[in-house]
Protein backbone atom coordinates (compact mmCIF):
# COMPACT_ATOMS: atom_id res chain seq x y z
CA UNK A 1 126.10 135.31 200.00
CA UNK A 2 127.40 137.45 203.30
CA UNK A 3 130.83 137.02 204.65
CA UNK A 4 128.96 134.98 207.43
CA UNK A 5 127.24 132.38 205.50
CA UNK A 6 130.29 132.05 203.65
CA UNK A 7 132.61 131.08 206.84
CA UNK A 8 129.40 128.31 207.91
CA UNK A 9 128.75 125.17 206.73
CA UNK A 10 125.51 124.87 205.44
CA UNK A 11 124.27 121.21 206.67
CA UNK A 12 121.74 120.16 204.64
CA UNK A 13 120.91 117.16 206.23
CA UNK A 14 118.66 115.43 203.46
CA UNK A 15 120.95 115.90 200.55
CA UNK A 16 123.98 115.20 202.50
CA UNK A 17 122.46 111.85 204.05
CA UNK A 18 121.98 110.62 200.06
CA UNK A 19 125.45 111.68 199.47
CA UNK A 20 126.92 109.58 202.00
CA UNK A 21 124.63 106.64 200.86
CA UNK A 22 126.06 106.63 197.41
CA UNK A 23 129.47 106.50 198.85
CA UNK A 24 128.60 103.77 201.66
CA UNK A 25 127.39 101.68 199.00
CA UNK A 26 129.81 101.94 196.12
CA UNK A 27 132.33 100.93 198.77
CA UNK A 28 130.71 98.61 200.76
CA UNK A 29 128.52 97.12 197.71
CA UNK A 30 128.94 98.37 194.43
CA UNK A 31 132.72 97.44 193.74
CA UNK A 32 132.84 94.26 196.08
CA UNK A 33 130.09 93.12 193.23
CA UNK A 34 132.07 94.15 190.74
CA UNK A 35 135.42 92.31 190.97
CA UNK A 36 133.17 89.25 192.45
CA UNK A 37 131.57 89.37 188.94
CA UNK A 38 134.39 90.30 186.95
CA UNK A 39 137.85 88.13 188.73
CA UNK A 40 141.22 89.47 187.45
CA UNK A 41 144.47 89.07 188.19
CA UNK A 42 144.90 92.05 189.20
CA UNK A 43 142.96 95.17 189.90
CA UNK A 44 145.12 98.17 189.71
CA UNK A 45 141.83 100.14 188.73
CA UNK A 46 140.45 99.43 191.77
CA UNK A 47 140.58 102.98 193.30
CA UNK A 48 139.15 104.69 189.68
CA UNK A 49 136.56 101.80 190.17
CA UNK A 50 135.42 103.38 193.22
CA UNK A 51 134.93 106.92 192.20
CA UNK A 52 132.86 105.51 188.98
CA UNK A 53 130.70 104.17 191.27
CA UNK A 54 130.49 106.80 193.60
CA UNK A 55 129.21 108.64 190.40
CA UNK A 56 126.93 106.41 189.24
CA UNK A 57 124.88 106.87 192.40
CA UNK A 58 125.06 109.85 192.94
CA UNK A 59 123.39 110.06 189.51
CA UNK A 60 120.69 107.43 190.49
CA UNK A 61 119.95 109.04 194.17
CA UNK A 62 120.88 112.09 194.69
CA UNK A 63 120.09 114.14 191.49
CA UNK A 64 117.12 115.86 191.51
CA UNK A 65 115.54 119.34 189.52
CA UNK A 66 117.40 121.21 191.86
CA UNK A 67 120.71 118.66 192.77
CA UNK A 68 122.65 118.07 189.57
CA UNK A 69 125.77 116.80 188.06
CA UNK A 70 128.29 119.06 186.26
CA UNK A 71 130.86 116.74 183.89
CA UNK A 72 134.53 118.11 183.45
CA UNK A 73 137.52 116.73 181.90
CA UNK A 74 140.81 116.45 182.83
CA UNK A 75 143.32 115.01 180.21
CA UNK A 76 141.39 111.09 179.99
CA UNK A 77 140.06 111.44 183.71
CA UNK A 78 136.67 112.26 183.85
CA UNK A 79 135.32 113.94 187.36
CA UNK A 80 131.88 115.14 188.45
CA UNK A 81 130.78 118.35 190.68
CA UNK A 82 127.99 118.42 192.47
CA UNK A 83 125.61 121.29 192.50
CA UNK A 84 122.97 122.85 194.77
CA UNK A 85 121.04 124.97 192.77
CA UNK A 86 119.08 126.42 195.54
CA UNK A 87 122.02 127.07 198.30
CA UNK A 88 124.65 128.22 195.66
CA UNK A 89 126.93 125.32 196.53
CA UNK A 90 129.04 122.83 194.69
CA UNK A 91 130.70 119.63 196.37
CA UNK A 92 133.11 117.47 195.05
CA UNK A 93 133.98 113.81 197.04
CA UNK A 94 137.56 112.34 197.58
CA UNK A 95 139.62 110.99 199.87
CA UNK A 96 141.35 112.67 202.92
CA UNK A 97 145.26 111.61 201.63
CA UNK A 98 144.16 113.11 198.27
CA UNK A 99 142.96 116.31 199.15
CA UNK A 100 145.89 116.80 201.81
CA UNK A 101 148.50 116.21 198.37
CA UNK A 102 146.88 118.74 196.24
CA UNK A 103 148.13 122.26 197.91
CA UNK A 104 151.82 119.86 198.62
CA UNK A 105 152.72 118.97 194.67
CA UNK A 106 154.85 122.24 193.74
CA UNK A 107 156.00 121.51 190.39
CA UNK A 108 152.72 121.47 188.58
CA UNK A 109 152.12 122.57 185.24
CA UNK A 110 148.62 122.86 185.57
CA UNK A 111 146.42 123.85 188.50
CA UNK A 112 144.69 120.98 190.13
CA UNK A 113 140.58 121.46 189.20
CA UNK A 114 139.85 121.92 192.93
CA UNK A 115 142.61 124.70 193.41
CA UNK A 116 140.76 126.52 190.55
CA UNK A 117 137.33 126.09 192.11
CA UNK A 118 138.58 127.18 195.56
CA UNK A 119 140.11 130.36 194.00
CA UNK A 120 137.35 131.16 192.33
CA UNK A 121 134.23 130.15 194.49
CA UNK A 122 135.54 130.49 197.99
CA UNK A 123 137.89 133.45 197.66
CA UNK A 124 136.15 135.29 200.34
CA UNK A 125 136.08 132.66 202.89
CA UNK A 126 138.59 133.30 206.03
CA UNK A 127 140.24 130.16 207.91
CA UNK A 128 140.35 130.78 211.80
CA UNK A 129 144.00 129.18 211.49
CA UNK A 130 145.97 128.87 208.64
CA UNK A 131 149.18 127.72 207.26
CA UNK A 132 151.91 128.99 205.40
CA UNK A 133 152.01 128.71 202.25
CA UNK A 134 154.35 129.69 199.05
CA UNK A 135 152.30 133.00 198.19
CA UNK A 136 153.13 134.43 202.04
CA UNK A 137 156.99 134.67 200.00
CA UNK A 138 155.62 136.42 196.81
CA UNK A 139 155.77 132.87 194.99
CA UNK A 140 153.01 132.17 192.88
CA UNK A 141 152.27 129.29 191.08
CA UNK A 142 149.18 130.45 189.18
CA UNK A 143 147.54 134.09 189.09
CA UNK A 144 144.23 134.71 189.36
CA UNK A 145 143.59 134.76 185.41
CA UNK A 146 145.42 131.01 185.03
CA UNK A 147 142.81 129.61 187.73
CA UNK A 148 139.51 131.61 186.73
CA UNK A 149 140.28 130.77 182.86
CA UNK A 150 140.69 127.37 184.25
CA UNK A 151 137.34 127.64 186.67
CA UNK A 152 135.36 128.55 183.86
CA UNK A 153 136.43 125.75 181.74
CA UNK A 154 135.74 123.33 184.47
CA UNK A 155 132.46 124.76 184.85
CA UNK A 156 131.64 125.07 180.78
CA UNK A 157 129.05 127.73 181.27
CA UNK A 158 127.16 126.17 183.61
CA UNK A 159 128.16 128.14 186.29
CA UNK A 160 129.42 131.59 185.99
CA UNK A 161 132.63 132.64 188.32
CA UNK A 162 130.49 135.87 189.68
CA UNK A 163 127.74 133.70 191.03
CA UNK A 164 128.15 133.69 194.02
CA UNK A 165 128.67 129.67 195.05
CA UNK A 166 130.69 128.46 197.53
CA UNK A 167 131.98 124.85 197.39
CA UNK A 168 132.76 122.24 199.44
CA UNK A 169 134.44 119.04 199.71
CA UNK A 170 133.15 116.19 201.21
CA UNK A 171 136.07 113.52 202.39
CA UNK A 172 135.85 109.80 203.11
CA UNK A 173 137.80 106.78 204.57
CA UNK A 174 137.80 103.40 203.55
CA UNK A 175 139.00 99.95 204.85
CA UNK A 176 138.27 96.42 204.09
CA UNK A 177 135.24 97.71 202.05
CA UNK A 178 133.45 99.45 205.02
CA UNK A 179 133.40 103.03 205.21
CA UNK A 180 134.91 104.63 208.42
CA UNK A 181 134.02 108.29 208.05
CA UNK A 182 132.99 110.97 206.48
CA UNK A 183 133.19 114.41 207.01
CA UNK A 184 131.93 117.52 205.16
CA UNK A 185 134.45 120.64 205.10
CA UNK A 186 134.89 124.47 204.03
CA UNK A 187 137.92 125.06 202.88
CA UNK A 188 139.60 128.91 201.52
CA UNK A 189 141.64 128.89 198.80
CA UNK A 190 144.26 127.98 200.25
CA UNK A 191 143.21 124.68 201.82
CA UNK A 192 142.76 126.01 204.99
CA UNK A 193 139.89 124.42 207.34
CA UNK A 194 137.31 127.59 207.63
CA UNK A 195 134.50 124.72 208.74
CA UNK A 196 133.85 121.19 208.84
CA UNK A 197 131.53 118.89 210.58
CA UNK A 198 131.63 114.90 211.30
CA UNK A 199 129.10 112.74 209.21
CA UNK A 200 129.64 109.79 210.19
CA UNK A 201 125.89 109.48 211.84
CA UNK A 202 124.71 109.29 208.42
CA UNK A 203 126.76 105.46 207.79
CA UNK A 204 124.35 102.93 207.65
CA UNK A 205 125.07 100.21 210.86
CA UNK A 206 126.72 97.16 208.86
CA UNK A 207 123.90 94.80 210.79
CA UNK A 208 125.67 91.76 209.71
CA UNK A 209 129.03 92.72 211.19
CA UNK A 210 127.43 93.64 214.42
CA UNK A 211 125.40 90.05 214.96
CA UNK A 212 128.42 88.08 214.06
CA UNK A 213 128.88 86.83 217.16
CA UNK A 214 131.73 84.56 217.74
CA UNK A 215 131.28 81.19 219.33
CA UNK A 216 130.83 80.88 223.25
CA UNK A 217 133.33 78.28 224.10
CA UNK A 218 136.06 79.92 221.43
CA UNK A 219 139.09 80.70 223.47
CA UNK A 220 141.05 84.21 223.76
CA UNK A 221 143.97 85.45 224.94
CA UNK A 222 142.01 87.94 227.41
CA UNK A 223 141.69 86.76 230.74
CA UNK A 224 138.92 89.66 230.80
CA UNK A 225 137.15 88.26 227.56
CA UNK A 226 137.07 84.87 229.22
CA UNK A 227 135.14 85.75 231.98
CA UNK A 228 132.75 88.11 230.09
CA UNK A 229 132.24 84.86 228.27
CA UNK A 230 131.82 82.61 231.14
CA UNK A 231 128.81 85.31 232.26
CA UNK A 232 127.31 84.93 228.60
CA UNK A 233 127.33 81.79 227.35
CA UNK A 234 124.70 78.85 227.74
CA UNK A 235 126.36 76.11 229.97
CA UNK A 236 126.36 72.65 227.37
CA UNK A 237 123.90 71.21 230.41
CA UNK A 238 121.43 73.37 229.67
CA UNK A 239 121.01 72.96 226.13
CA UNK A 240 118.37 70.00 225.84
CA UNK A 241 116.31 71.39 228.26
CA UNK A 242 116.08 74.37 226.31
CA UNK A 243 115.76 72.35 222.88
CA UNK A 244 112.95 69.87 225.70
CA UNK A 245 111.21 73.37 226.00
CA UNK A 246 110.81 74.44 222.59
CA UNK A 247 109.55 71.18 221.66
CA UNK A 248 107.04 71.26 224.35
CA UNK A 249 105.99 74.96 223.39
CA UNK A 250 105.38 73.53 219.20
CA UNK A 251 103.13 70.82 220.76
CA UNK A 252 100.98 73.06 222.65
CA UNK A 253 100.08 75.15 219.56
């Protein structure tokens, strides 16, 4: 892959529309479901609960013969990579605060998983703006042999460190089980933004939210909303002619 290709996203808009289905619904269905079917006290898995689910469908609509899932250990965490067998491209899914931690924790013993596969698969992409980090003062936390050693056990084979793939991560944000966006991002080894595009026009419209309209004569505090409501709503002297109407229009079929 040229220097260009590697500096621009590659927006596959098929695959990347399934890939922000399977996270719209594990958020927005899948794990509402779940603690509705299994009540607890407390639900401190809650945010594991999320990426299981996340995996699950991205195993039941996304994988394909050429879209598949690469398994990888770390410690008793389990994580998935995506894979694009036909554009050379991986993609892992998390969460904007996560991803911004990663580069920030100094005192790690081991490098993070995605440190090792931005090393080692995006090493040649260049970030229009970049920050400073710890190797710009000759401090290095892990050489190149720590984080391809750890690449390639990530990657068990499946996917050999000369092979030319570039990965990216695709980040979410959630509240009150709806998702709020999405956005799909190069990144150089560093962490630094080389490319990244919006998808939020791939969120399904929460239909439900959108006709649950509240009552004409409920009150606000907005002078403004009360007078957009006055224009709106049915005045209570027009109802039974409109129910007198209906009925007439039943009779006459």
């Amino acid at each position: 892959m040229n220097n260009v290709k590697k500096n621009k996203l590659i927006v596959d808009e098929l695959l990347l529309r399934k890939i922000v289905y399977s996270i719209d619904k594990a958020i927005t269905d899948d794990v509402p479901q779940f603690l509705r079917d299994n009540p607890m006290e407390t639900c401190n898995y809650i945010i594991q609960l999320r990426g299981d689910k996340i995996n699950d469908n991205l195993r039941n609509h996304v994988v394909t013969e050429n879209i598949d899932l690469i398994p990888f250990k770390r410690y008793v965490w389990s994580g998935r990579i995506l894979r694009d067998c036909i554009n050379h491209i991986t993609y892992t899914i998390t969460t904007n605060p996560t991803l911004d931690a990663i580069p920030r924790k100094k005192n790690r013993k081991n490098p993070h998983f995605l440190q090792s596969i931005l090393f080692t698969e995006n090493r040649d992409c260049v970030a229009p703006v970049r920050q400073m980090n710890l190797s710009d003062f000759g401090i290095v936390l892990f050489d190149a042999t720590e984080l391809e050693d750890d690449y390639n056990t990530i990657m068990q084979g499946i996917i050999g460190k000369d092979e030319d793939y570039t990965h990216y991560v695709i980040t979410y944000k959630a509240q009150d089980n709806e998702l709020k966006e999405v956005a799909l991002k190069l990144l150089d080894k560093d962490f630094n933004i080389v490319d990244e595009t919006s998808l939020n026009e791939y969120i399904k419209p929460d239909f439900s939210r959108l006709t649950d309209m509240k009552p004409a004569d409920q009150k606000t505090e907005s002078e403004d909303n009360n007078e957009s409501k006055k224009l709106v709503s049915i005045k209570p002297g027009i109802r039974p002619k409109l129910r007198e109407l209906e009925k007439q229009a039943w009779q006459k079929k």
